[in-house]
C-alpha atoms as a PDB file:
ATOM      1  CA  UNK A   1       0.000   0.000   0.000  1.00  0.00           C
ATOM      2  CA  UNK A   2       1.400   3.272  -0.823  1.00  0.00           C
ATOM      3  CA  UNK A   3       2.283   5.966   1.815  1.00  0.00           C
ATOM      4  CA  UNK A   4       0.532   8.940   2.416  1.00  0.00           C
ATOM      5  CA  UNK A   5       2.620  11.834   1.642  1.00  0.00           C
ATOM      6  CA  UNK A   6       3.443  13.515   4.915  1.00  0.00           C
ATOM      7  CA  UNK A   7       1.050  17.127   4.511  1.00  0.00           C
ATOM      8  CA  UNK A   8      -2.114  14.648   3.544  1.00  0.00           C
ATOM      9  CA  UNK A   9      -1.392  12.542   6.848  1.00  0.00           C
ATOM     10  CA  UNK A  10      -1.103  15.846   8.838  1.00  0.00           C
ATOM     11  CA  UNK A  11      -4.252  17.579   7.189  1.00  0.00           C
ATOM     12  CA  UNK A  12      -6.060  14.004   7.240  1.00  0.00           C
ATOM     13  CA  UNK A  13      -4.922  13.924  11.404  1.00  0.00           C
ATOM     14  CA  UNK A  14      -6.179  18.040  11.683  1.00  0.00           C
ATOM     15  CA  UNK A  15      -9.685  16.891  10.301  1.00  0.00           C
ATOM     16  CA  UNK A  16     -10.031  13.972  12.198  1.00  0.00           C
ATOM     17  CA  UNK A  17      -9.097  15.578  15.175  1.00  0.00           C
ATOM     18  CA  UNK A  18     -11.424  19.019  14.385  1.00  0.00           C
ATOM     19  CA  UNK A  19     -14.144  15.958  13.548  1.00  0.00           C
ATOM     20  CA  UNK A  20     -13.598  14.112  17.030  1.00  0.00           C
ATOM     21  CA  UNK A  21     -14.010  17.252  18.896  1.00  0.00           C
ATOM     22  CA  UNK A  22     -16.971  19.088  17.585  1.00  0.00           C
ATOM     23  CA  UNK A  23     -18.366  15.747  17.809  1.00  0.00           C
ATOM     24  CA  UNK A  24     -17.260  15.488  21.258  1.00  0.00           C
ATOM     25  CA  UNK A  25     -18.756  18.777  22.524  1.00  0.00           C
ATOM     26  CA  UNK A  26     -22.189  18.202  21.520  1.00  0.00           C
ATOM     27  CA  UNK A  27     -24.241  17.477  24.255  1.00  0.00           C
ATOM     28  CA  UNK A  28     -27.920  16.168  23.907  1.00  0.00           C
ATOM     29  CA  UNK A  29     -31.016  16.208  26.093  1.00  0.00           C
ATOM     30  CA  UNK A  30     -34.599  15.411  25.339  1.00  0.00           C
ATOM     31  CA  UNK A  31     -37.405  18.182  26.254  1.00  0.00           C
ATOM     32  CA  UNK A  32     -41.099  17.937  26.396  1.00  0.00           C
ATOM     33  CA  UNK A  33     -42.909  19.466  23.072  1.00  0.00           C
ATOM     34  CA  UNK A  34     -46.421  19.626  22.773  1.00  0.00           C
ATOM     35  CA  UNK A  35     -47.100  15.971  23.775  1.00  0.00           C
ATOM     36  CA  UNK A  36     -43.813  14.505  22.709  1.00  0.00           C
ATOM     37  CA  UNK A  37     -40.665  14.093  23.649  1.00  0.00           C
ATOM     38  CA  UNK A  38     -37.874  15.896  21.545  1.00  0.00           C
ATOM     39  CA  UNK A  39     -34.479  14.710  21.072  1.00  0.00           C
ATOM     40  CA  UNK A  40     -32.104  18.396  21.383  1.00  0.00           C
ATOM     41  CA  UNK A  41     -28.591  18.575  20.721  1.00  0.00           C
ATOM     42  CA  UNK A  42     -26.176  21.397  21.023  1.00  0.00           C
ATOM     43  CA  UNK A  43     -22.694  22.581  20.522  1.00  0.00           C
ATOM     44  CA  UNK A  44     -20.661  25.349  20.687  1.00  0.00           C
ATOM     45  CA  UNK A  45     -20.568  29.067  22.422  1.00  0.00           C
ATOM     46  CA  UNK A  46     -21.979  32.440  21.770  1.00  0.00           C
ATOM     47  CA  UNK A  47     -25.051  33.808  19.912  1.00  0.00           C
ATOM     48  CA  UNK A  48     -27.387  31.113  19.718  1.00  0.00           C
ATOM     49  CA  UNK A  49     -28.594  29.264  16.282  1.00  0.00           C
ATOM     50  CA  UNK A  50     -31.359  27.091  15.778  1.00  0.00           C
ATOM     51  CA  UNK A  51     -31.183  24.826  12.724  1.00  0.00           C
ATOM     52  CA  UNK A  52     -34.666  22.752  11.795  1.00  0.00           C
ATOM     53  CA  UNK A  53     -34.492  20.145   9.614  1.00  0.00           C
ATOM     54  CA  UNK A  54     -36.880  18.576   7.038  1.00  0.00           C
ATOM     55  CA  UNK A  55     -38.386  15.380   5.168  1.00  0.00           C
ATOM     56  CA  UNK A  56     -37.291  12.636   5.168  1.00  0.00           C
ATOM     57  CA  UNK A  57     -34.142  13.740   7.239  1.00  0.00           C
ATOM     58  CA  UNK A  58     -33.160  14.070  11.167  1.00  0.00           C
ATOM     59  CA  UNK A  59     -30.878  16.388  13.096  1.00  0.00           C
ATOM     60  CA  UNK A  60     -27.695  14.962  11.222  1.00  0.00           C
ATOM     61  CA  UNK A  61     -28.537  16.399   8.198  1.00  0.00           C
ATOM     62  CA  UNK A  62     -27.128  19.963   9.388  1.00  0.00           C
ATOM     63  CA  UNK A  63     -24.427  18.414  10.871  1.00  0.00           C
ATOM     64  CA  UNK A  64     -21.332  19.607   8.311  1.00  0.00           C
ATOM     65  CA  UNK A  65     -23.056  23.197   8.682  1.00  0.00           C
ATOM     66  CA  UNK A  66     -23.267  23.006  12.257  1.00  0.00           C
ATOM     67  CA  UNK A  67     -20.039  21.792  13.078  1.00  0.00           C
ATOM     68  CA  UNK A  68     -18.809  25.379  11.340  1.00  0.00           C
ATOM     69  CA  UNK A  69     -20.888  27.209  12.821  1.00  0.00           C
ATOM     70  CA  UNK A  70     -20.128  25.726  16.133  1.00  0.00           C
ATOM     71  CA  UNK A  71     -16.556  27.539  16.217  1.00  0.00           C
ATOM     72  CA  UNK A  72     -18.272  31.028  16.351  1.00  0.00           C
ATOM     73  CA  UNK A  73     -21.903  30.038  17.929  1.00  0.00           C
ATOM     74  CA  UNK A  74     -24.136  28.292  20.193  1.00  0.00           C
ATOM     75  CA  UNK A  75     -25.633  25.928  17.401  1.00  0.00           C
ATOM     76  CA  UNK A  76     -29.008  23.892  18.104  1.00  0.00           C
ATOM     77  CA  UNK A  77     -30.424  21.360  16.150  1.00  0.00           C
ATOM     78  CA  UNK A  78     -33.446  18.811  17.304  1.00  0.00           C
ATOM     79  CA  UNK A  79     -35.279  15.999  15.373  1.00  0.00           C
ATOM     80  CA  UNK A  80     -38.816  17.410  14.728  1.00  0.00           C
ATOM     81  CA  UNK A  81     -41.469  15.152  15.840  1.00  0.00           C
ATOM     82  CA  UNK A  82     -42.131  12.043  13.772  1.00  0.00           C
ATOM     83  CA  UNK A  83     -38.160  11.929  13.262  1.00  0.00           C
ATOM     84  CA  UNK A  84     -34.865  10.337  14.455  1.00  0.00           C
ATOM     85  CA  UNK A  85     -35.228   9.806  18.380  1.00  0.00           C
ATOM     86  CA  UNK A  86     -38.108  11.810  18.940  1.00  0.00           C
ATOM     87  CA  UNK A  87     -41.633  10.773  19.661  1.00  0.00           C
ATOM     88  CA  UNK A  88     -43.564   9.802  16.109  1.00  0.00           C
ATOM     89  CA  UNK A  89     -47.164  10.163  16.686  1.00  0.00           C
ATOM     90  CA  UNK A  90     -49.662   8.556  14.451  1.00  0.00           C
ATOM     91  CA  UNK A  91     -52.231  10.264  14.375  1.00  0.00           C
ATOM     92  CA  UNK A  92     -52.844  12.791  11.064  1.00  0.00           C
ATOM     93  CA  UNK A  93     -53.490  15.736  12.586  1.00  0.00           C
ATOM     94  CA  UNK A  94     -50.300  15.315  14.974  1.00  0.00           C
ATOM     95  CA  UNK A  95     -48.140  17.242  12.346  1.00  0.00           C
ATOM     96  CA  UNK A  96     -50.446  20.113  12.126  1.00  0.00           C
ATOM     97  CA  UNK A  97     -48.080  23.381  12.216  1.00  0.00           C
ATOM     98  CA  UNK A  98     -49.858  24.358  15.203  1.00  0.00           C
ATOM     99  CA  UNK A  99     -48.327  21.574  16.687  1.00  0.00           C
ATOM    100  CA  UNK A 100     -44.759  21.748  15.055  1.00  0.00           C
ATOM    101  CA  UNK A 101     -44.298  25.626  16.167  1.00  0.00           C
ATOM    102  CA  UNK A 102     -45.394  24.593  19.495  1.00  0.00           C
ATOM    103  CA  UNK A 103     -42.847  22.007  19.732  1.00  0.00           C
ATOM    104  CA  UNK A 104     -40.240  25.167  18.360  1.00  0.00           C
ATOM    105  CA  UNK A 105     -41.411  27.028  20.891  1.00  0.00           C
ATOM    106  CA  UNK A 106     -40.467  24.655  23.771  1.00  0.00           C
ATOM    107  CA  UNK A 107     -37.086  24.065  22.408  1.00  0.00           C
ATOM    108  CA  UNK A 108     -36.911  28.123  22.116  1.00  0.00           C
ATOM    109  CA  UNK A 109     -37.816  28.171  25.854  1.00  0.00           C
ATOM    110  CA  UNK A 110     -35.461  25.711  26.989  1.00  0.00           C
ATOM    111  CA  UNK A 111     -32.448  26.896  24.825  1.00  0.00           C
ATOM    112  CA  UNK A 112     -33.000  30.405  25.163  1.00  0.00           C
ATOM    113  CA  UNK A 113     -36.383  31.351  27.136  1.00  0.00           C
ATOM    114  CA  UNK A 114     -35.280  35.579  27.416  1.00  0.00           C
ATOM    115  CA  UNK A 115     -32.879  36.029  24.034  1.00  0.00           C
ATOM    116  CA  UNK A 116     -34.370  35.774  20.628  1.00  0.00           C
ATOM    117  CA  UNK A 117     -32.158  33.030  18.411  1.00  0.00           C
ATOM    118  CA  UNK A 118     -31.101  32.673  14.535  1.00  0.00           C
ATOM    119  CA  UNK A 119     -33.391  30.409  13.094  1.00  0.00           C
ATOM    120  CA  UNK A 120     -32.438  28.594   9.568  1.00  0.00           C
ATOM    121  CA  UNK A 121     -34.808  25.325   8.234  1.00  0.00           C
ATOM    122  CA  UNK A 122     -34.163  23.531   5.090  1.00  0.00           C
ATOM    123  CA  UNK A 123     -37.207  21.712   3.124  1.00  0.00           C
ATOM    124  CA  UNK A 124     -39.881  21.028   5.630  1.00  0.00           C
ATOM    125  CA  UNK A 125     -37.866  22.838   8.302  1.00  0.00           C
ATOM    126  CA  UNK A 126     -38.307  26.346   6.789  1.00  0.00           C
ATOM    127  CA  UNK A 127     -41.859  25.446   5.792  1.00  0.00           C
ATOM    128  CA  UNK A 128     -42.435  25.521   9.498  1.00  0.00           C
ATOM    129  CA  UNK A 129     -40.079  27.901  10.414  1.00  0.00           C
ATOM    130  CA  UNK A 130     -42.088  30.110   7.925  1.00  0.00           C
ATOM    131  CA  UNK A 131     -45.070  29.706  10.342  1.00  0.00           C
ATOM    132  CA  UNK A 132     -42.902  30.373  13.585  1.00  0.00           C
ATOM    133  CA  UNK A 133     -41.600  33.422  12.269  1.00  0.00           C
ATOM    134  CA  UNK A 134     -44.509  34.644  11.315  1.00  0.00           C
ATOM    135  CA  UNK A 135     -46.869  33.453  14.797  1.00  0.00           C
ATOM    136  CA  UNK A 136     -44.071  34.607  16.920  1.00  0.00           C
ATOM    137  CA  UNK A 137     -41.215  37.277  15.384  1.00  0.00           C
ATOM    138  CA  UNK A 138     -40.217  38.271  18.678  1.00  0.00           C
ATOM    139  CA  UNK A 139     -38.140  35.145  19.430  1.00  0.00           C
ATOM    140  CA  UNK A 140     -35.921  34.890  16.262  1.00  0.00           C
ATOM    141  CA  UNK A 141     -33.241  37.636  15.317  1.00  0.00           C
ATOM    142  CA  UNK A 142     -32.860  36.352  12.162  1.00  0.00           C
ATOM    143  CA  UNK A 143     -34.249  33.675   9.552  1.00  0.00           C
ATOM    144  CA  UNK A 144     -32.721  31.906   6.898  1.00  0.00           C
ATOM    145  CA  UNK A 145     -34.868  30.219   4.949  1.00  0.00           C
ATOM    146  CA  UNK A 146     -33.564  26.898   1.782  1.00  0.00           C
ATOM    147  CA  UNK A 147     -35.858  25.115  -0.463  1.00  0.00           C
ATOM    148  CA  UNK A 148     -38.811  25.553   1.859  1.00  0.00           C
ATOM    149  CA  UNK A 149     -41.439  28.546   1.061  1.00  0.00           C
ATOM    150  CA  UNK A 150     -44.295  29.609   3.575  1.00  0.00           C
ATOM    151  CA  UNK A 151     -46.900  27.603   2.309  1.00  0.00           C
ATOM    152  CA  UNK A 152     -49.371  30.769   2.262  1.00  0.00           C
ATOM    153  CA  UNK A 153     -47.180  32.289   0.171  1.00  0.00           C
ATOM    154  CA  UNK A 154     -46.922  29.429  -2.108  1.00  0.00           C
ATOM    155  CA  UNK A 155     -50.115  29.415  -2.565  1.00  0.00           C
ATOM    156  CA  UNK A 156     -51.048  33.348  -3.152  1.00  0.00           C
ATOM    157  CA  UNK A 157     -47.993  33.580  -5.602  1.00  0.00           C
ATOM    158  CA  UNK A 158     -49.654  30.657  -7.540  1.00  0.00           C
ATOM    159  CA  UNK A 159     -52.848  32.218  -7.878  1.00  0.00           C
ATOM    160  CA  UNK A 160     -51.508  35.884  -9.155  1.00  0.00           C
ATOM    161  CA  UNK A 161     -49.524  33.581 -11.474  1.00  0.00           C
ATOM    162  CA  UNK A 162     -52.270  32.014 -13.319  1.00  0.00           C
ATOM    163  CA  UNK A 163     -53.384  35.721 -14.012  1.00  0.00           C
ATOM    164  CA  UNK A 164     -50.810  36.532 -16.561  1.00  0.00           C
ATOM    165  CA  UNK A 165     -48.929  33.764 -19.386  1.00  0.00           C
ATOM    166  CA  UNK A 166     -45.477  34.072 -17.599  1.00  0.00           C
ATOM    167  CA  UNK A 167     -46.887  33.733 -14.705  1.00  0.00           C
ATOM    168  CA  UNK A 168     -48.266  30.499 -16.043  1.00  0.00           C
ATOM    169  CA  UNK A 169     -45.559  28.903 -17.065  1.00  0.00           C
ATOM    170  CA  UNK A 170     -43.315  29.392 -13.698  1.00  0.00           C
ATOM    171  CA  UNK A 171     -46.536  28.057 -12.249  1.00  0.00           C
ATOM    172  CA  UNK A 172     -46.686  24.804 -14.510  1.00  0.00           C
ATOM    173  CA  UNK A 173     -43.166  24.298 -13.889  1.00  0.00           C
ATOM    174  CA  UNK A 174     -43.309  24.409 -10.141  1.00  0.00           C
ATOM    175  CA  UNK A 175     -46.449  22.108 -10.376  1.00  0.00           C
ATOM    176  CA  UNK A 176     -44.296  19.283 -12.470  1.00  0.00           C
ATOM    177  CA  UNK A 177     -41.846  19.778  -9.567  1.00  0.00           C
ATOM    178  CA  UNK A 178     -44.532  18.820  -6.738  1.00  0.00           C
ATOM    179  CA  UNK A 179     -45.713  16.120  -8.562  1.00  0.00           C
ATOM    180  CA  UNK A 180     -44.528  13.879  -4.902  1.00  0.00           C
ATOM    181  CA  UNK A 181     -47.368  16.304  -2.879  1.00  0.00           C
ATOM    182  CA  UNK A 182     -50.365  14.455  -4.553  1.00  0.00           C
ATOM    183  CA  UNK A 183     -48.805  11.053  -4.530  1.00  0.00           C
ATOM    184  CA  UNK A 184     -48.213  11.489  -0.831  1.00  0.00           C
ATOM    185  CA  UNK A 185     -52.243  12.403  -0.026  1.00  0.00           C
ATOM    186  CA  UNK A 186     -52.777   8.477  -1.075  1.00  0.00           C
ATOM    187  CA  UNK A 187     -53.291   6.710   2.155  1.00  0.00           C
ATOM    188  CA  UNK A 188     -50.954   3.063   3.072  1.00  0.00           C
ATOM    189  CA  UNK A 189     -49.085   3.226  -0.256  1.00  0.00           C
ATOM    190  CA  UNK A 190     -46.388   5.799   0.471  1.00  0.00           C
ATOM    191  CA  UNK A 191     -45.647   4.555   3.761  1.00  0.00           C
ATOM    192  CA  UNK A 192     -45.452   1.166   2.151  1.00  0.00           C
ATOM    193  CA  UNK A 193     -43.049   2.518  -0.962  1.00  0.00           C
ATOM    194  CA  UNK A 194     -40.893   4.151   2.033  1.00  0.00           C
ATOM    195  CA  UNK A 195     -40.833   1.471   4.181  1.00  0.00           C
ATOM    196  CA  UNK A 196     -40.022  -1.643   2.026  1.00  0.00           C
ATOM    197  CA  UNK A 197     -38.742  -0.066  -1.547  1.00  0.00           C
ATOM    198  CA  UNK A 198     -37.214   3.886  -1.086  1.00  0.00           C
ATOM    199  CA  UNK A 199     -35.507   3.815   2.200  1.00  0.00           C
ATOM    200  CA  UNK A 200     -32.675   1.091   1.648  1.00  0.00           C
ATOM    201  CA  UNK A 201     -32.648   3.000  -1.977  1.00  0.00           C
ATOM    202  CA  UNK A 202     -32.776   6.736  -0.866  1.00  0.00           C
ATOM    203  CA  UNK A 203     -28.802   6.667  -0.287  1.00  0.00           C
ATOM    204  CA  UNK A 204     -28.327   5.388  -3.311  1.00  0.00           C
ATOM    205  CA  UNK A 205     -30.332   8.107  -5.253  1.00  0.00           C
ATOM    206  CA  UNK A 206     -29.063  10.923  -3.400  1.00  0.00           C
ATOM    207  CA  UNK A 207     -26.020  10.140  -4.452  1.00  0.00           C
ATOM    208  CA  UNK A 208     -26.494   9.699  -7.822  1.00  0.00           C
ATOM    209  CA  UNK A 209     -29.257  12.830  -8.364  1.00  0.00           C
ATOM    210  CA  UNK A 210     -28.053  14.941  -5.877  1.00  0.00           C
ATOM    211  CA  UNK A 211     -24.269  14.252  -5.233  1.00  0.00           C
ATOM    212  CA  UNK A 212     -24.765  13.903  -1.543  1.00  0.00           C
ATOM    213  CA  UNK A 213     -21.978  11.451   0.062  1.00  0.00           C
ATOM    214  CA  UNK A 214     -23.211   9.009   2.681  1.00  0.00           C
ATOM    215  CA  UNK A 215     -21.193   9.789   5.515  1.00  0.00           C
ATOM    216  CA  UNK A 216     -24.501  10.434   7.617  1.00  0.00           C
ATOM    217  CA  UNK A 217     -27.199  10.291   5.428  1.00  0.00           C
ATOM    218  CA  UNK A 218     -29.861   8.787   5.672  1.00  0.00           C
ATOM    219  CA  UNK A 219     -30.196   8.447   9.586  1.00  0.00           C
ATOM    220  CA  UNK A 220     -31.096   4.569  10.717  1.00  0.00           C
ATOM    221  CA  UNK A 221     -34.996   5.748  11.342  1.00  0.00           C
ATOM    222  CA  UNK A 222     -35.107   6.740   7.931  1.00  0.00           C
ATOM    223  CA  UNK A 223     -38.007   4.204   6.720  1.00  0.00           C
ATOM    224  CA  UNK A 224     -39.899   4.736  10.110  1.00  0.00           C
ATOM    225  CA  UNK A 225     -38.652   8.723   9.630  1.00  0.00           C
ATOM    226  CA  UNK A 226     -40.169   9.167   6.202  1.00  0.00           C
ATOM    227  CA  UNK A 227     -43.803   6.655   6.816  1.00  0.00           C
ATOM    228  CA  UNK A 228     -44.447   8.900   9.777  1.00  0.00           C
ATOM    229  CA  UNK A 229     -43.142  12.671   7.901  1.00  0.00           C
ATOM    230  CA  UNK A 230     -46.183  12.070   4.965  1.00  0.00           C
ATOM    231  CA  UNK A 231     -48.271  13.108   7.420  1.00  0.00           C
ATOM    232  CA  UNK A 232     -46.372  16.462   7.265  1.00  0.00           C
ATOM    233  CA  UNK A 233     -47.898  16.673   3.454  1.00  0.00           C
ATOM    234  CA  UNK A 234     -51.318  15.351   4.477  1.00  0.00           C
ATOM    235  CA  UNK A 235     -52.094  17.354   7.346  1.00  0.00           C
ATOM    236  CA  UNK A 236     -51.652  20.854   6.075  1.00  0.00           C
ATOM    237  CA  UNK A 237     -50.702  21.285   2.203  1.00  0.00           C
ATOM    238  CA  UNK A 238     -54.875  21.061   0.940  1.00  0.00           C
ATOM    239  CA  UNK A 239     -55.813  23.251   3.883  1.00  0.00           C
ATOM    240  CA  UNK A 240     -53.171  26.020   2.971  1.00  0.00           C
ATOM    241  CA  UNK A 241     -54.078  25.943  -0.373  1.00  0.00           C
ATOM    242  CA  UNK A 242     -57.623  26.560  -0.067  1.00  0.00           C
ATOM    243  CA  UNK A 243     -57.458  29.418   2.577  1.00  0.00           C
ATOM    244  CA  UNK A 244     -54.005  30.621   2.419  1.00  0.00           C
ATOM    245  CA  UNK A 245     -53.408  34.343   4.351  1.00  0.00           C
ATOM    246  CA  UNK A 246     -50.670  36.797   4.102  1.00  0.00           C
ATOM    247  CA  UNK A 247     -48.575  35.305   7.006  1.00  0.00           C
ATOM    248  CA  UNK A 248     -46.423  38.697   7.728  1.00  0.00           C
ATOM    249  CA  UNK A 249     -43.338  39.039   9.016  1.00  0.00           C
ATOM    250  CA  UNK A 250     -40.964  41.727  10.671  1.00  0.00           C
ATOM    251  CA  UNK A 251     -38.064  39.405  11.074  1.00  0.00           C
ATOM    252  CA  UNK A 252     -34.988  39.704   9.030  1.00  0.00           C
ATOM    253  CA  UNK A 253     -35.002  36.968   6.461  1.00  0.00           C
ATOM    254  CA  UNK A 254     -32.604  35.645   4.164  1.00  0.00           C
ATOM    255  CA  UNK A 255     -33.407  33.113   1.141  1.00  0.00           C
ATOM    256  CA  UNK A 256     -31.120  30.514  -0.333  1.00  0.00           C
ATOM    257  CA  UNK A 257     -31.903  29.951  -3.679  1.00  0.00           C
ATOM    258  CA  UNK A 258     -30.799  26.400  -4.793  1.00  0.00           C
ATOM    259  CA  UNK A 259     -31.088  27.116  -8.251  1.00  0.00           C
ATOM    260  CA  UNK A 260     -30.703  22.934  -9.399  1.00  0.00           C
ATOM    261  CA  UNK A 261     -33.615  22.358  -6.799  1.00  0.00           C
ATOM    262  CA  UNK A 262     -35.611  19.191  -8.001  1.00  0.00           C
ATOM    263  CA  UNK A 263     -38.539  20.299  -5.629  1.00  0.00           C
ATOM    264  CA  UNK A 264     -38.860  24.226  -4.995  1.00  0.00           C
ATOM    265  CA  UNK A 265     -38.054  26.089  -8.130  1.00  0.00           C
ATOM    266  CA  UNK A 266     -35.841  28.848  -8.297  1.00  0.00           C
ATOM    267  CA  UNK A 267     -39.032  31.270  -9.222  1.00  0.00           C
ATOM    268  CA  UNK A 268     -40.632  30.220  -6.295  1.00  0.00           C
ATOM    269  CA  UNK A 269     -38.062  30.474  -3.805  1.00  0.00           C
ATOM    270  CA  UNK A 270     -37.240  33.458  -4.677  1.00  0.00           C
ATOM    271  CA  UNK A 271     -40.735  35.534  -5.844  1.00  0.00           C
ATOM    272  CA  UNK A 272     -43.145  33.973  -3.357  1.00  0.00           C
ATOM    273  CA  UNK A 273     -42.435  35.984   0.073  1.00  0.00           C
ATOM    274  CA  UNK A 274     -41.156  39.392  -1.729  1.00  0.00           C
ATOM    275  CA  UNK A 275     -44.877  40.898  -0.531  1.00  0.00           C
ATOM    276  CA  UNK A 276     -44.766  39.645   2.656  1.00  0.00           C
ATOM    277  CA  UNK A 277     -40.785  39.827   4.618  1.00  0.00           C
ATOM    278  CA  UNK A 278     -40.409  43.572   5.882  1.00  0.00           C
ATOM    279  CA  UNK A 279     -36.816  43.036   5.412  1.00  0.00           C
ATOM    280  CA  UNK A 280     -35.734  40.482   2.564  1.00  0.00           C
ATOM    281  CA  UNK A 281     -32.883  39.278   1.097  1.00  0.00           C
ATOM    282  CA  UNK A 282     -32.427  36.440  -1.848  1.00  0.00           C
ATOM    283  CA  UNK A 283     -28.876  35.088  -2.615  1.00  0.00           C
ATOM    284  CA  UNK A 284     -28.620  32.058  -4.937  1.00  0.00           C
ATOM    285  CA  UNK A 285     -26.805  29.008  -4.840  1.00  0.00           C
ATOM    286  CA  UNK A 286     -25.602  26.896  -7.694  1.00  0.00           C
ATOM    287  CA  UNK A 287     -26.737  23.949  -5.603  1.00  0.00           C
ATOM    288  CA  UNK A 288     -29.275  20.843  -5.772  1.00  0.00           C
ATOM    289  CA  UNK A 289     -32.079  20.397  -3.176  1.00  0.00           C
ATOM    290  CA  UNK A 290     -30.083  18.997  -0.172  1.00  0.00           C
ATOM    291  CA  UNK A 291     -27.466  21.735  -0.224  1.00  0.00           C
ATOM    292  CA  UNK A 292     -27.041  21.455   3.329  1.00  0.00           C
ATOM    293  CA  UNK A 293     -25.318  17.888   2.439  1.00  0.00           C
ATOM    294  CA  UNK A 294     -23.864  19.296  -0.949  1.00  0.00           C
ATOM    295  CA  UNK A 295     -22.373  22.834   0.337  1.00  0.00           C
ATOM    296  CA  UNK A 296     -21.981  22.805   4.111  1.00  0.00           C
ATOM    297  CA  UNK A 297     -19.526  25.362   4.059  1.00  0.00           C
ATOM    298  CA  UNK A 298     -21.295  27.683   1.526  1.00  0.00           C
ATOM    299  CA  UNK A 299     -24.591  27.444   3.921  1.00  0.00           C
ATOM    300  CA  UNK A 300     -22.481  27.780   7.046  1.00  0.00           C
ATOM    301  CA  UNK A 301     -21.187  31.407   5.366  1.00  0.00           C
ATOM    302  CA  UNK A 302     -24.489  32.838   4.618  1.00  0.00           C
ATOM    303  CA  UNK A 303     -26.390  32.067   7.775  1.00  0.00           C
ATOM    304  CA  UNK A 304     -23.177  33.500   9.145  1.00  0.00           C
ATOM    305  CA  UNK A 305     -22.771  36.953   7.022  1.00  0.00           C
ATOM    306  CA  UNK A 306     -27.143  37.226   7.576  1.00  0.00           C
ATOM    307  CA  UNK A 307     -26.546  37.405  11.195  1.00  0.00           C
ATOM    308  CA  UNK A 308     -23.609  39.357  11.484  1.00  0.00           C
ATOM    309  CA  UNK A 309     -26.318  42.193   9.265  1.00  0.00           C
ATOM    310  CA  UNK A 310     -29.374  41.563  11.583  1.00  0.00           C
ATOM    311  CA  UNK A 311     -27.327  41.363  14.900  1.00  0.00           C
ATOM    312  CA  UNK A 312     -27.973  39.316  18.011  1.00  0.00           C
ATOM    313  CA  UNK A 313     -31.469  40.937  18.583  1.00  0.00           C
ATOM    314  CA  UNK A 314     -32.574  42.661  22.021  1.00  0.00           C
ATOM    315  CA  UNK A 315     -33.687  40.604  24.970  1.00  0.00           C
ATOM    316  CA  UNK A 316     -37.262  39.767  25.645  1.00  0.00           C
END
């Protein structure tokens, strides 16, 4: 077996040992949400972060970003209910986003009950952080939101679309995206796909679509992760879409545009709140869906430079 030149064993040793510690100096509790138990984790000093993650993923999923982040903040991530080693009710109406902010909203109060936080959520985790910043600005000092849109605002920038033939056309597009949404309102067979066909695939695919190494992804939970997260789709998608409001907010948010999204497209992302964020900015990234996975350091950057512009927000 050939050597390894000296500088590749000594940078190879630095990242292990970098690795080893950040891993070391997360510590993990479980708090009570709104009738489950959440599994919390945290590492790191100083302004505090809150990263929420989304379907079909857990915690781990932020865990390149994090462990950047970690060297200059307090970084939180949990697993949302239904995944990882939190409670997974079964019920439908479980995953309601009343229910998901209030489960935010006890992490918030046990990780920082009297100093508002940095929030960022990637696919289903800014779809709910949409509704958290919107139900309750005065807890976040700044949002960063990636392939996730309010769902309100979805919905209201689909129906000015259909007004006008552009508008059309970005709306047909986004609609071949979200083919998955209807296929997911189809009750047993999406668990089943999940459980016995996707899940010892999804590896595999993210790989090969997305260029996401497998280092941590997908989590062990993922089959149980992803029959329990439909229920995300079913339990508020139709609802929002036939009474969607303006869902306002004051708090300073940042969009990452992953312009090679499979899911959310770029016209979307970056059109849909413009009406509705006091104080907006959009910054595109040449970047597939899971860019968390893809671009840890790129994501770790822009959270960082949007909350060194909104600051560390005044106690409550």
């Amino acid at each position: 077996m050939r050597d390894e030149p000296p500088a590749e064993r000594a940078r190879s040793g630095r990242d292990q040992r970098t690795h080893a510690d950040a891993q070391a100096a997360e510590s993990s509790r479980r708090i009570q949400g709104d009738g489950v138990d959440l599994a919390v984790h945290e590492r790191g000093q100083g302004p505090a972060v809150l990263l929420v993650h989304g379907f079909p993923d857990t915690h781990a999923v932020w865990d390149g970003v994090a462990e950047r982040l970690a060297a200059r903040f307090r970084v939180i991530t949990y697993d949302v209910r239904g995944a990882g080693a939190s409670s997974r009710p079964r019920r439908r109406d479980a995953y309601r986003f009343e229910h998901l902010v209030a489960d935010m909203r006890a992490v918030l109060d046990a990780v920082s009950p009297t100093a508002p936080v940095h929030l960022a959520g990637h696919d289903w985790g800014a779809i709910q952080s949409w509704e958290a910043v919107c139900a309750m600005p005065e807890r976040f000092a700044s949002f960063t939101s990636i392939s996730g849109p309010c769902l309100d605002h979805a919905a209201r920038w689909m129906r000015a679309g259909l007004r006008r033939p552009s508008g059309v056309r970005a709306v047909a597009r986004q609609l071949a995206h979200s083919w998955y949404i209807a296929a997911f309102q189809t009750p047993v067979v999406p668990e089943l796909v999940w459980r016995h066909v996707l899940a010892r695939r999804w590896a595999g695919l993210l790989e090969r679509t997305e260029g996401v190494a497998v280092r941590t992804h997908p989590a062990p939970t993922l089959a149980e992760d992803a029959a329990a997260g439909v229920n995300l789709y079913r339990a508020n998608m139709l609802a929002r879409r036939r009474a969607a409001g303006e869902r306002r907010t004051t708090v300073p948010t940042q969009i990452v545009v992953a312009t090679g999204d499979a899911f959310v497209t770029p016209a979307l992302a970056a059109e849909a709140a413009r009406p509705f964020a006091d104080r907006l900015q959009v910054r595109p990234v040449r970047a597939p869906h899971w860019v968390p996975l893809t671009q840890p350091g790129e994501i770790a950057r822009l959270i960082a430079e949007h909350i060194a512009q909104a600051g560390t927000g005044a106690s409550r």
